[in-house]
N, C-alpha and C. Protein backbone atom coordinates (compact mmCIF):
# COMPACT_ATOMS: atom_id res chain seq x y z
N UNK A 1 -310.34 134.29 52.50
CA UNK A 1 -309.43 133.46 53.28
C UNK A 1 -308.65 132.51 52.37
N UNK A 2 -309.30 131.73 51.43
CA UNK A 2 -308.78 130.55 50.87
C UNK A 2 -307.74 131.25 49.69
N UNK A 3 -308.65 133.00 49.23
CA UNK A 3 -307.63 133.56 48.29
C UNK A 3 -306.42 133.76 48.88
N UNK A 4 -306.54 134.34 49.92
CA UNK A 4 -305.18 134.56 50.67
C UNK A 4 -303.95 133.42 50.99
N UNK A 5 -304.69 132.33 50.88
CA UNK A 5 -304.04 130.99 51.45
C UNK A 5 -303.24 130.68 50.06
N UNK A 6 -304.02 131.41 48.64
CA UNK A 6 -303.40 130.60 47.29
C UNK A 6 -302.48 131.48 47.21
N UNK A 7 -302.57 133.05 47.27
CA UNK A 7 -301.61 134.14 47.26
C UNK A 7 -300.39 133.37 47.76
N UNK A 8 -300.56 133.46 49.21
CA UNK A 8 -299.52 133.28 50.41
C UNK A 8 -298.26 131.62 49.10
N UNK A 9 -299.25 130.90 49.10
CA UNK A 9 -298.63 129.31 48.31
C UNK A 9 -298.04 130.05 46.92
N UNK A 10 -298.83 130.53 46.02
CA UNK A 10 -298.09 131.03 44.90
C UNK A 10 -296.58 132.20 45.32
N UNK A 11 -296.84 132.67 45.99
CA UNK A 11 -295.76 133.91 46.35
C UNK A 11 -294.82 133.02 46.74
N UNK A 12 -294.42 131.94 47.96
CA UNK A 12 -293.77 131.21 48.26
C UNK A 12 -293.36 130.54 46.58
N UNK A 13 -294.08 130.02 46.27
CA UNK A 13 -293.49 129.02 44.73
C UNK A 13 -292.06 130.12 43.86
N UNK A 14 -292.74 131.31 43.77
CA UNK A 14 -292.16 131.75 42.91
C UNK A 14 -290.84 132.49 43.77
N UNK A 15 -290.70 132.77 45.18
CA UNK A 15 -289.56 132.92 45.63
C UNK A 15 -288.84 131.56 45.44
N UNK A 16 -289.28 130.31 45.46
CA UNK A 16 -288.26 129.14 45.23
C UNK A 16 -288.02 129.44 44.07
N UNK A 17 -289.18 129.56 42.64
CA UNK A 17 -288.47 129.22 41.76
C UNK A 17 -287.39 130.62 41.57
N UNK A 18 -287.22 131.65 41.91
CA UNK A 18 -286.21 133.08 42.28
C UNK A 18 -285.05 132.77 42.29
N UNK A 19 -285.13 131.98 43.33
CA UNK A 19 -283.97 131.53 44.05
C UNK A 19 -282.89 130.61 43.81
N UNK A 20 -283.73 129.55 43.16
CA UNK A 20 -283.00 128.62 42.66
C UNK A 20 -282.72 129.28 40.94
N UNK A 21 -283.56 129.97 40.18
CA UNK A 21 -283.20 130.11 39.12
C UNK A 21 -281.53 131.72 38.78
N UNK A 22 -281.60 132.38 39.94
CA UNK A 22 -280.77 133.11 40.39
C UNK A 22 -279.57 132.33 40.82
N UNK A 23 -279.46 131.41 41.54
CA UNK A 23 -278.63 130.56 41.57
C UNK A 23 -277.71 129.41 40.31
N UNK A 24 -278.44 129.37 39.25
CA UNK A 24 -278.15 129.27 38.59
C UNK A 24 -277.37 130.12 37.76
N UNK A 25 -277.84 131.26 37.21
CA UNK A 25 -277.20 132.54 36.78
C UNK A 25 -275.96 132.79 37.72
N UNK A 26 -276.07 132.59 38.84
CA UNK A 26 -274.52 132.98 39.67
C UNK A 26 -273.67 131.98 39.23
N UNK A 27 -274.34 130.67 39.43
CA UNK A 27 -273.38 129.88 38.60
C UNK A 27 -272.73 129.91 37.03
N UNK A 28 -273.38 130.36 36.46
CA UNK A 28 -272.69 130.61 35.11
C UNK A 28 -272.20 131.72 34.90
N UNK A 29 -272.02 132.48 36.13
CA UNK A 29 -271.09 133.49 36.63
C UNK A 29 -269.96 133.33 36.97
N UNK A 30 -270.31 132.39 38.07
CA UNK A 30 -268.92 131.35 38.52
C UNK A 30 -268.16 130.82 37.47
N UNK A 31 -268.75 130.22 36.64
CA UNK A 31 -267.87 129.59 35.43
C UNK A 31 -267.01 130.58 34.80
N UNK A 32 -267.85 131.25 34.29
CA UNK A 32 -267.05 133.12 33.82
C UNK A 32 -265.78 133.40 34.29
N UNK A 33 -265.79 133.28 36.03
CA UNK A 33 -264.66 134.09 36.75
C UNK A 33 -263.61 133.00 36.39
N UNK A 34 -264.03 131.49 36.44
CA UNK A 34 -263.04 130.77 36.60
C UNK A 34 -262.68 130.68 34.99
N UNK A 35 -263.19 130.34 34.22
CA UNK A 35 -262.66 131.10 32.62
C UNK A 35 -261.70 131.78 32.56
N UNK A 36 -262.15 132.93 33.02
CA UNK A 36 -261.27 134.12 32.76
C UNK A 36 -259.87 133.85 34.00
N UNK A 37 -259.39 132.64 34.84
CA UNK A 37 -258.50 132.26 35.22
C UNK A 37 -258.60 133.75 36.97
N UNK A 38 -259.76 134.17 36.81
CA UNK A 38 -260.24 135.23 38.10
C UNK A 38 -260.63 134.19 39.36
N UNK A 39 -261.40 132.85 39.19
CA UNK A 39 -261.71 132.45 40.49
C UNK A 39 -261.24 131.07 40.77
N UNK A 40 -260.24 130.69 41.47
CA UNK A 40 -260.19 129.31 41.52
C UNK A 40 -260.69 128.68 42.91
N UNK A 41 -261.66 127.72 42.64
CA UNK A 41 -262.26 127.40 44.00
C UNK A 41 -261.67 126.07 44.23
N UNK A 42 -262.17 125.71 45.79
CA UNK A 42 -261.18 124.65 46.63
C UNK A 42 -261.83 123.38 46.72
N UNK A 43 -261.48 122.47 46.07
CA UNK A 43 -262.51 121.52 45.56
C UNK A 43 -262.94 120.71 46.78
N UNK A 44 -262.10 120.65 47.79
CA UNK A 44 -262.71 120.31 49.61
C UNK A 44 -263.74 120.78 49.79
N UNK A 45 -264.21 122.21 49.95
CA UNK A 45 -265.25 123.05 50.35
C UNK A 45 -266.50 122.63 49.06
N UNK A 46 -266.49 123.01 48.27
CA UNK A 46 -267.42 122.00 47.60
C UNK A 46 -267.77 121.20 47.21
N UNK A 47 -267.21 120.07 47.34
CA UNK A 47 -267.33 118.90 47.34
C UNK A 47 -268.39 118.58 48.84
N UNK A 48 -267.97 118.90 49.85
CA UNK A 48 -269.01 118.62 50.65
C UNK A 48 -270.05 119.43 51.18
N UNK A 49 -269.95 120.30 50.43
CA UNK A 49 -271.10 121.21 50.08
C UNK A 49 -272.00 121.10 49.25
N UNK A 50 -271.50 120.16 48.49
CA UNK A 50 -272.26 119.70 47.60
C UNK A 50 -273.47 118.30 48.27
N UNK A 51 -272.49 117.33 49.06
CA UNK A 51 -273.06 116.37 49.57
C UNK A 51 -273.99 116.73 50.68
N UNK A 52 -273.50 117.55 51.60
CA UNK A 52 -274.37 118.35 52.69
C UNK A 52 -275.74 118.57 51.66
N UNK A 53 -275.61 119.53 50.85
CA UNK A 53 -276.81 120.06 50.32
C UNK A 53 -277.80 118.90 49.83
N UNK A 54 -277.19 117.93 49.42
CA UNK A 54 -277.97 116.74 48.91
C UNK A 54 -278.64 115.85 49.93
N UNK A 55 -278.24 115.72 50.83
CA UNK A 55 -278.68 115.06 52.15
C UNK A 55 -279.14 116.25 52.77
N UNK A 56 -279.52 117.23 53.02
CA UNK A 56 -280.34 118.12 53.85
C UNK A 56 -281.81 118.20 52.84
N UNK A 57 -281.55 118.23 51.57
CA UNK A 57 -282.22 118.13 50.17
C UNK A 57 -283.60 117.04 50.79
N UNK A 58 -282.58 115.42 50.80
CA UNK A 58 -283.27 114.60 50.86
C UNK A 58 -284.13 114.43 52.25
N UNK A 59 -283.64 115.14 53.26
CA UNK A 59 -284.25 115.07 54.75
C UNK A 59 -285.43 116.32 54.42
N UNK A 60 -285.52 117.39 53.74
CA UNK A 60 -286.92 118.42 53.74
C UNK A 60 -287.66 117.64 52.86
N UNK A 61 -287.16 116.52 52.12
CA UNK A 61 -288.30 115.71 51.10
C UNK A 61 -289.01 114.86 52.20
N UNK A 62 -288.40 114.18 53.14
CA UNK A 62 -289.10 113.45 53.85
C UNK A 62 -289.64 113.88 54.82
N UNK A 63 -289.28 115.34 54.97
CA UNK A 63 -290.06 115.79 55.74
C UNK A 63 -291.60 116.80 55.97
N UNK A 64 -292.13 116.33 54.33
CA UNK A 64 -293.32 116.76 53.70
C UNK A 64 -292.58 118.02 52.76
N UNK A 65 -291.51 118.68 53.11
CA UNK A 65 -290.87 120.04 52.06
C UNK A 65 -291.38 119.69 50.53
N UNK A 66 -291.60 120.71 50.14
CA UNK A 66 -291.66 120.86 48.74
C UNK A 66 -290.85 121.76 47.90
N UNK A 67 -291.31 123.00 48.14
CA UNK A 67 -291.12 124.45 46.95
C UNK A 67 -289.38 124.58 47.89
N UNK A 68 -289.55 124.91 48.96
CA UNK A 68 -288.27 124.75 49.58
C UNK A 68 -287.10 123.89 49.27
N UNK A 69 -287.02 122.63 49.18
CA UNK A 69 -286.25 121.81 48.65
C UNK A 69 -285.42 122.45 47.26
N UNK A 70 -286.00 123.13 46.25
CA UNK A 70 -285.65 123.14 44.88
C UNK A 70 -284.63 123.59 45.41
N UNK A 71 -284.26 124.55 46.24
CA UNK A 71 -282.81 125.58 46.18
C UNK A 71 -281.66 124.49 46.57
N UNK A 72 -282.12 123.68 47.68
CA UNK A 72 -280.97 122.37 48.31
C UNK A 72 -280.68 121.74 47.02
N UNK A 73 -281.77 121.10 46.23
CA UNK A 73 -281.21 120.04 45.24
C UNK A 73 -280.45 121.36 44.21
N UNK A 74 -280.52 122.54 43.83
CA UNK A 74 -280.13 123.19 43.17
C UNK A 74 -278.95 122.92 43.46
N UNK A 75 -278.26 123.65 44.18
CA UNK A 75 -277.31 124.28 45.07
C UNK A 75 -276.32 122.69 45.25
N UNK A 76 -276.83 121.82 45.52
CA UNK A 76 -276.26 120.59 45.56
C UNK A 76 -275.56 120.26 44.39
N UNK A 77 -276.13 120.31 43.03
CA UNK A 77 -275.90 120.02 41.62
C UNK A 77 -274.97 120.81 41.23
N UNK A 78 -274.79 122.46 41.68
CA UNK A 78 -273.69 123.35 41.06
C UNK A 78 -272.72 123.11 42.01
N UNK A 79 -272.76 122.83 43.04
CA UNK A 79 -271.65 122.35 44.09
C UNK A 79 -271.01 121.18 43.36
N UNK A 80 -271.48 120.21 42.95
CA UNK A 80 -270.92 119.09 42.38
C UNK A 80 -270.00 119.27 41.38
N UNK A 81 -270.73 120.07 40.65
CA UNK A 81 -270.20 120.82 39.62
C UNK A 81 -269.22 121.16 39.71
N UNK A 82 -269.16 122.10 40.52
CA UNK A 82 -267.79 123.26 40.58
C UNK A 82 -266.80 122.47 41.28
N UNK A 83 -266.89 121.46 42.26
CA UNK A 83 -266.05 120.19 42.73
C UNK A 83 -265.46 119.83 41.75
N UNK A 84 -266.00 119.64 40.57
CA UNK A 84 -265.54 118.45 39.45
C UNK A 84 -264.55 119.45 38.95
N UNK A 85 -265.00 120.90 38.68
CA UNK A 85 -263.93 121.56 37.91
C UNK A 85 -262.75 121.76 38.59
N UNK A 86 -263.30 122.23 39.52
CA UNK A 86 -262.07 122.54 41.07
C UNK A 86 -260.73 121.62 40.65
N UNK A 87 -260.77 120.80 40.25
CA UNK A 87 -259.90 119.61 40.26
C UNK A 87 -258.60 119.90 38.68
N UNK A 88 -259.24 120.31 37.66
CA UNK A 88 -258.50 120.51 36.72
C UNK A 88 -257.91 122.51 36.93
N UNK A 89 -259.39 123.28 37.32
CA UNK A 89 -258.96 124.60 37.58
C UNK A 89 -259.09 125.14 38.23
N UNK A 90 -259.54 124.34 39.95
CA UNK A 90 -258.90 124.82 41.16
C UNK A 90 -257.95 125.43 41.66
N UNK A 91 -258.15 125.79 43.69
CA UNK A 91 -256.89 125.38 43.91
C UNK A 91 -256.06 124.87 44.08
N UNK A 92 -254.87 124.41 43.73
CA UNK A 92 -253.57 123.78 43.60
C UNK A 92 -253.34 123.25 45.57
N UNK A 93 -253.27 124.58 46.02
CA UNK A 93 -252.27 124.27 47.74
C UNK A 93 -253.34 124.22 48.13
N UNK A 94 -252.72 122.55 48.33
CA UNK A 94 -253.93 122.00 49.58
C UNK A 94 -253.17 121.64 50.94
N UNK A 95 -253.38 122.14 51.68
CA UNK A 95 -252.91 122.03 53.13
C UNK A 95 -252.75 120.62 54.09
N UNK A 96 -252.10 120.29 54.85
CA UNK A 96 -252.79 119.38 55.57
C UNK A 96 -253.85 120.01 56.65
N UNK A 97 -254.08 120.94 56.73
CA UNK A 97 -255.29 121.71 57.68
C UNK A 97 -256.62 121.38 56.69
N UNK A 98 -256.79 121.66 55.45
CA UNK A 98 -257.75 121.27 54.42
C UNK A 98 -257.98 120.23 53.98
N UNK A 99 -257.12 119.11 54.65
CA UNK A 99 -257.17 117.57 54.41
C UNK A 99 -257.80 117.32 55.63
N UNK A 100 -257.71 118.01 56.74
CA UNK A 100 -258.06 116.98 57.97
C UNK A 100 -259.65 117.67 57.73
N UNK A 101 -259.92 118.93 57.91
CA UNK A 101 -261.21 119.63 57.45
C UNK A 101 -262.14 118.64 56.64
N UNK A 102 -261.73 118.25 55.69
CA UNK A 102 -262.25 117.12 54.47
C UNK A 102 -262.97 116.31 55.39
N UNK A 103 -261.67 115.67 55.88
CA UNK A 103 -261.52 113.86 56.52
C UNK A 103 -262.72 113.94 57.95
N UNK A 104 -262.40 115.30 58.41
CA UNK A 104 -263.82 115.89 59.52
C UNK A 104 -265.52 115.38 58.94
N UNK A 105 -265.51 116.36 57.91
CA UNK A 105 -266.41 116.86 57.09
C UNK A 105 -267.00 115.33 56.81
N UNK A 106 -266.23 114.53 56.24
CA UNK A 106 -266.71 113.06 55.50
C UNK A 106 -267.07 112.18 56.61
N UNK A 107 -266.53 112.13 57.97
CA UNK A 107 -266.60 111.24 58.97
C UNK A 107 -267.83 111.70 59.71
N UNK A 108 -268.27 112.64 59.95
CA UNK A 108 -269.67 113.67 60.16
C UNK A 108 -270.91 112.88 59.46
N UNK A 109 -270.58 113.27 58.05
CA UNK A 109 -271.91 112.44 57.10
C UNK A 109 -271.86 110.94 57.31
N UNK A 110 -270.86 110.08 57.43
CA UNK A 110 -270.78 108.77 58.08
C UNK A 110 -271.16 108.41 59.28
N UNK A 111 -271.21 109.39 60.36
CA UNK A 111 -272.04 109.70 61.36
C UNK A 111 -273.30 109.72 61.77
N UNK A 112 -273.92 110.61 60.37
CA UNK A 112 -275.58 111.61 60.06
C UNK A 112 -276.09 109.75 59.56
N UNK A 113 -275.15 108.97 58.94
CA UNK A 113 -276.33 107.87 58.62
C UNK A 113 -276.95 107.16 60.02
N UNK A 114 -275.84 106.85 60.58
CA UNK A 114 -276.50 106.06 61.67
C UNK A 114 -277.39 106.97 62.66
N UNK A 115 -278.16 108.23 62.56
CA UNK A 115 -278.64 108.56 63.24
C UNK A 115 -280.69 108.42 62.93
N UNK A 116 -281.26 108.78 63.82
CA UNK A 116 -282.48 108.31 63.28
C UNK A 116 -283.48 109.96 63.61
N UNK A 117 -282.90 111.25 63.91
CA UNK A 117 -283.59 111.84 64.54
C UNK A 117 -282.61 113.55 62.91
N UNK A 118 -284.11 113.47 62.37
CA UNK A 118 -284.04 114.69 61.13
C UNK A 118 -283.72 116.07 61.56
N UNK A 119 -283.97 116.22 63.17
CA UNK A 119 -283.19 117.60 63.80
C UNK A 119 -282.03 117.44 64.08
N UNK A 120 -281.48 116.85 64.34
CA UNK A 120 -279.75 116.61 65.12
C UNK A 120 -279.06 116.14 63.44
N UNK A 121 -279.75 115.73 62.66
CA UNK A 121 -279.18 115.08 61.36
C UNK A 121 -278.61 116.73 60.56
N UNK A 122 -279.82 117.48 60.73
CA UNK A 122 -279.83 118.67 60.02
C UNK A 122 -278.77 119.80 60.71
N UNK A 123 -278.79 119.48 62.09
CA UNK A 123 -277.83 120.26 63.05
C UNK A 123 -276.33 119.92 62.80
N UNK A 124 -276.40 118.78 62.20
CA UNK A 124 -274.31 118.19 62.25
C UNK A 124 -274.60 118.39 60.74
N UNK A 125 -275.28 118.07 59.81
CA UNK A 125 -274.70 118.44 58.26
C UNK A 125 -274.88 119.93 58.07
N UNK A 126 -275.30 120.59 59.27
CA UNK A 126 -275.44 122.29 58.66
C UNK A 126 -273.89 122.16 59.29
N UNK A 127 -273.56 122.19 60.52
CA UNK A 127 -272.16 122.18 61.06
C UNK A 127 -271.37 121.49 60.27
N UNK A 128 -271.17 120.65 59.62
CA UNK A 128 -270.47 119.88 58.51
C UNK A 128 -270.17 120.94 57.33
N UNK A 129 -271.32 121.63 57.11
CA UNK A 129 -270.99 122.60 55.53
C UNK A 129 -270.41 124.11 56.61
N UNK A 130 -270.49 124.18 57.66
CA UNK A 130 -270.28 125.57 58.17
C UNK A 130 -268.37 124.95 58.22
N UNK A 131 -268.04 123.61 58.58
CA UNK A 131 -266.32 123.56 58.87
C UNK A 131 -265.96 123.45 56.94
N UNK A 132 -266.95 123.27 56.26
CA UNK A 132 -266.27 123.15 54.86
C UNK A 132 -265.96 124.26 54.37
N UNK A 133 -266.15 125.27 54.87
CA UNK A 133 -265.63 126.91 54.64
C UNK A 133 -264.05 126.95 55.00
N UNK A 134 -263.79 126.39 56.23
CA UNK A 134 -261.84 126.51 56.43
C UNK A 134 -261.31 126.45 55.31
N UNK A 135 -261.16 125.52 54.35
CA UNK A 135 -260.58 125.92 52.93
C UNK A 135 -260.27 127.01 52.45
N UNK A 136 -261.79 126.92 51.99
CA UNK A 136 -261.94 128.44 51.24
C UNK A 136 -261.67 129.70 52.11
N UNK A 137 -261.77 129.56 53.64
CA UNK A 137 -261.51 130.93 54.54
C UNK A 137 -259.99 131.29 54.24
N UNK A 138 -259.30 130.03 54.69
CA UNK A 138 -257.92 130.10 54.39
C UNK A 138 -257.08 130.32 53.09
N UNK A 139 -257.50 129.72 52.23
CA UNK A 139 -257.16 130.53 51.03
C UNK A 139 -257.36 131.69 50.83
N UNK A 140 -258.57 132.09 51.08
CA UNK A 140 -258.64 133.53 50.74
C UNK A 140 -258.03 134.42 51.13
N UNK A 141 -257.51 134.41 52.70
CA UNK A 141 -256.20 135.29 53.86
C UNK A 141 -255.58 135.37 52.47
N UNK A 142 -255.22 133.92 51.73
CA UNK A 142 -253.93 135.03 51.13
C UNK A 142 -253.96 135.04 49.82
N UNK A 143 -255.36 134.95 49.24
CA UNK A 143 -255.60 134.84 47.78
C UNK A 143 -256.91 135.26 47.75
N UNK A 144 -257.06 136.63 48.46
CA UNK A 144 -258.40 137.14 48.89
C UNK A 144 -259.34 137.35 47.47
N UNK A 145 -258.56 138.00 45.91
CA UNK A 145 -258.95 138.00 44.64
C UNK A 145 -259.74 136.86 44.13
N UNK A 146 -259.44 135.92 44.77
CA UNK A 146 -259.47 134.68 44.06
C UNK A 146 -260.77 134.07 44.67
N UNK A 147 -261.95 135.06 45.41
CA UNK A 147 -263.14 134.30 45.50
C UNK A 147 -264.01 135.42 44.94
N UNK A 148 -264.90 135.30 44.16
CA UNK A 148 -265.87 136.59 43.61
C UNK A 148 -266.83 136.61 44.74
N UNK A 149 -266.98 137.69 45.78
CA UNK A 149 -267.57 138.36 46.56
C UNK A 149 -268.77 138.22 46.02
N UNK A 150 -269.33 139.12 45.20
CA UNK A 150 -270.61 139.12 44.50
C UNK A 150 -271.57 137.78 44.14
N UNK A 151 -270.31 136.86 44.04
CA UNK A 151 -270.83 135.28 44.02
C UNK A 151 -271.54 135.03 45.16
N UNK A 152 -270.57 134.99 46.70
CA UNK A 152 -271.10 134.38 47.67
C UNK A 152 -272.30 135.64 48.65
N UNK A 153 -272.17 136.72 47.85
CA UNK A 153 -272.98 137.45 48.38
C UNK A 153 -275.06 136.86 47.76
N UNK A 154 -274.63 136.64 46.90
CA UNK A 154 -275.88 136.52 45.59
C UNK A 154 -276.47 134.94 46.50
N UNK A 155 -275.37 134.10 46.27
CA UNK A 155 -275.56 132.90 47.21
C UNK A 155 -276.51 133.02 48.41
N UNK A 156 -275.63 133.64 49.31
CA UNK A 156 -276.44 134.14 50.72
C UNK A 156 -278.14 134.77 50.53
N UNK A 157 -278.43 135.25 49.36
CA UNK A 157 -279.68 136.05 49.52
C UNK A 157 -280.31 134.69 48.64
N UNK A 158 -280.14 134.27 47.85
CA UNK A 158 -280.86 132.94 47.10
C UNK A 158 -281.27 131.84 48.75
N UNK A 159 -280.10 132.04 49.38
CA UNK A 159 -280.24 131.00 50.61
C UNK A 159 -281.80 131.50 51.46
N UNK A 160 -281.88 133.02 51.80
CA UNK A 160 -282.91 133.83 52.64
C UNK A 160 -283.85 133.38 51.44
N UNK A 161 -283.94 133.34 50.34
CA UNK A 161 -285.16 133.54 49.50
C UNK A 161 -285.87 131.94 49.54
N UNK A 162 -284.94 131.42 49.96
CA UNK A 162 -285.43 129.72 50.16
C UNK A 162 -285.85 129.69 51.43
N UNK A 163 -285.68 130.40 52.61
CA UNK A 163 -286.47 130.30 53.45
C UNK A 163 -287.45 130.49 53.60
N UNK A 164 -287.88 131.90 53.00
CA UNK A 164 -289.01 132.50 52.58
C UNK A 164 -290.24 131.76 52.19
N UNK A 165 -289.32 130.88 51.35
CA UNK A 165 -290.39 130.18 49.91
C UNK A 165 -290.88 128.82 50.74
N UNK A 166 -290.45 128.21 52.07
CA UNK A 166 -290.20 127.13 53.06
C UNK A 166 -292.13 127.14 53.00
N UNK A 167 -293.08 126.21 52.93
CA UNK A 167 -294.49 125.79 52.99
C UNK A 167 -294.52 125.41 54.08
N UNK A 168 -293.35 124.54 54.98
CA UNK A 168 -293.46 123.82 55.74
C UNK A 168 -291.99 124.15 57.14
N UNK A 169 -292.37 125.31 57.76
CA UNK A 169 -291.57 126.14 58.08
C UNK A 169 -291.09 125.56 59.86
N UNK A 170 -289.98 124.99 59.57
CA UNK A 170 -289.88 124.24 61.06
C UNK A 170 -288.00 124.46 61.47
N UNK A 171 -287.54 124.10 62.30
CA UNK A 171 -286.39 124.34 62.60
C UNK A 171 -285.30 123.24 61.96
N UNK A 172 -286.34 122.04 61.16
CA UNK A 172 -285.77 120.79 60.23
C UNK A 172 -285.11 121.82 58.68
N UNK A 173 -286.64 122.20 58.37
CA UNK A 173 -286.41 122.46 56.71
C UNK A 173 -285.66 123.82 57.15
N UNK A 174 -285.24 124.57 58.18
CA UNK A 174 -284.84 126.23 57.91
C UNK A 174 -283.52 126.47 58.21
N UNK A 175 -283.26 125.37 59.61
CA UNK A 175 -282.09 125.55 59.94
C UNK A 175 -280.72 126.11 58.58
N UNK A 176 -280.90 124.75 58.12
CA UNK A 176 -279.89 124.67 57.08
C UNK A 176 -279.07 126.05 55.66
N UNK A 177 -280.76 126.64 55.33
CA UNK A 177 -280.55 127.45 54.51
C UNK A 177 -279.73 128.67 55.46
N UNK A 178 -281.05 129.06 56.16
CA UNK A 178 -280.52 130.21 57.19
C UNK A 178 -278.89 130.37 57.52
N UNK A 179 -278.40 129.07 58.27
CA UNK A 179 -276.72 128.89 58.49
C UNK A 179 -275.91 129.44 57.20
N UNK A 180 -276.62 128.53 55.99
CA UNK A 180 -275.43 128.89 54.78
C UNK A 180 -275.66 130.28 54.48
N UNK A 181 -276.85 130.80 54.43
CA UNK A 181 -277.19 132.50 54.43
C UNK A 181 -275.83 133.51 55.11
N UNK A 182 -276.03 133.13 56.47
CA UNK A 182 -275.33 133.88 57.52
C UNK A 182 -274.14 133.98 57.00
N UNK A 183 -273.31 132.92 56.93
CA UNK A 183 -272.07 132.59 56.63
C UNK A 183 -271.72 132.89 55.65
N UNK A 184 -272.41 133.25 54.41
CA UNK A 184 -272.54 133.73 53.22
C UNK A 184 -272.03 134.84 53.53
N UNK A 185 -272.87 135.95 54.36
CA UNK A 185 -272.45 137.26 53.93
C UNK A 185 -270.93 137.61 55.16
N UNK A 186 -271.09 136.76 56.05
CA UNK A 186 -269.85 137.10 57.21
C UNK A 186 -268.20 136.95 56.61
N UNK A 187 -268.48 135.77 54.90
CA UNK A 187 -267.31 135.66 54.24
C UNK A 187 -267.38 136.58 53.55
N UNK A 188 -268.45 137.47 52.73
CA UNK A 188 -268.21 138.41 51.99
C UNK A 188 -267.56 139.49 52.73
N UNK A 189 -267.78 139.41 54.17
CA UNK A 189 -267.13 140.76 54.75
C UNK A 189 -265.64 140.55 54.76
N UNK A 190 -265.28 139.18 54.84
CA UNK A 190 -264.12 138.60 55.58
C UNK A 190 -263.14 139.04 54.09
N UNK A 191 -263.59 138.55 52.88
CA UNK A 191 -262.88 139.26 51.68
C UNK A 191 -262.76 140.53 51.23
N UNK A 192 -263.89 141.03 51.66
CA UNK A 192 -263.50 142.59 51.30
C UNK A 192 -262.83 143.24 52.37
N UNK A 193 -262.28 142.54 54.18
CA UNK A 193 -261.84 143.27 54.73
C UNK A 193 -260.68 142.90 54.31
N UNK A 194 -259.65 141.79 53.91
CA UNK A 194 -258.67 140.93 52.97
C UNK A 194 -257.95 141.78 52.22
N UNK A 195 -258.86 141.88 50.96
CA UNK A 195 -258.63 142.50 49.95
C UNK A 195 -258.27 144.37 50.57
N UNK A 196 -258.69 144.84 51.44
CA UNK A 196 -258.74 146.20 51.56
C UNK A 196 -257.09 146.10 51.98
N UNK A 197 -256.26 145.03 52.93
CA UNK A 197 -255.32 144.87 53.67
C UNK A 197 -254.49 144.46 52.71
N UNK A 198 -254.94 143.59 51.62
CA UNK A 198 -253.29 143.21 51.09
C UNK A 198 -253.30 144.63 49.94
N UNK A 199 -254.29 145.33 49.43
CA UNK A 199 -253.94 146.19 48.63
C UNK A 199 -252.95 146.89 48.99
C-alpha cells in the first residue's frame, strides 16, 4: 500500500518535473523561431499570461499545491520573458481591439484582488488568460506563419502533464492548467486551418 502511495508521489514529481523542463526546451525553441525573424509574438497576450500564470501559481501554493505549481511558476517566467522581447521583436500592429483586450485582461486581475474566495479567483484569471488569446487569434487570421504551431501544441501537452503531476487534485489547482491545455490545441487547429486557406 504505502509502496504504491510512493510510486503514485514519485510518478506525479517527475511528470512536473517533464513538464516544466519540456517547457523550457519549447522555450528556447521559441527564441529560435523569433531569431530566425519566423515568430513574432504579441506582447498583450503574454504579458498577461504571464501575470495570470503567476497569480494562479501563487493561489495552488496556498492552497497546499506543490509538484503542480512548478509548471505555473514555469510558464509564468517564459511568459515574462517573451513579453519583454515581444516589445523590441514582436508584433508591431496593435489594434485598438488588442488594447481594449489588454485594458479587459488588467481590470479582471484588479478585480481577482479584492476577492476572498480561491475558486471564483481561479475561474476569472483562467477567463482572463482564455480573452488574452484575441491578440494572438487575430493576428494569426492574417499572419497565420507567424505563430509556431508545434510551440503551442508542445505547450498544451506540458499543460495536461501538470495536471497529471497535481498531489492535490481539486477544481482550484486543475481548473487553470486544463483551460490553457484546451485552448492550446483548438489554436493549433485554428493555424493550421489559416495557413491551409491563405496558401
Amino acid at each position: 500500500m504505502f509502496d504504491f502511495l510512493f510510486e503514485l508521489s514519485s510518478s506525479k514529481a517527475i511528470a512536473a518535473f517533464i513538464a516544466s523542463a519540456v517547457t523550457i526546451g519549447n522555450f528556447i525553441y521559441y527564441l529560435y523561431t523569433m531569431y530566425k525573424g519566423q515568430t513574432k509574438p504579441h506582447l498583450y497576450t503574454w504579458l498577461v499570461w504571464g501575470l495570470t500564470a503567476l497569480i494562479v501559481a501563487l493561489i495552488q501554493t496556498d492552497n497546499a499545491e506543490t509538484q503542480g505549481t512548478w509548471l505555473a511558476y514555469t510558464v509564468a517566467f517564459v511568459a515574462l520573458v517573451r513579453a519583454a522581447l515581444a516589445i523590441p521583436y514582436g508584433e508591431k500592429e496593435i489594434t485598438k481591439g488588442d488594447s481594449i483586450s489588454l485594458f479587459m485582461c488588467l481590470g479582471s486581475i484588479v478585480f481577482w484582488v479584492f476577492l476572498d474566495s480561491p475558486l471564483v479567483s481561479v475561474f476569472i484569471l483562467t477567463f482572463i488568460d482564455l480573452m488574452a488569446y484575441y491578440p494572438t487569434f487575430r493576428k494569426s487570421w492574417h499572419k497565420p506563419m507567424e505563430e509556431p504551431a508545434i510551440s503551442h501544441f508542445i505547450f498544451g501537452a506540458t499543460n495536461m502533464l501538470s495536471v497529471i503531476s497535481l498531489d492535490n487534485f481539486t477544481l482550484v489547482t486543475a481548473t487553470y492548467q486544463s483551460a490553457v491545455a484546451l485552448f492550446s490545441y483548438l489554436f493549433v487547429v485554428y493555424v493550421m486551418v489559416r495557413r491551409n486557406r491563405v496558401i
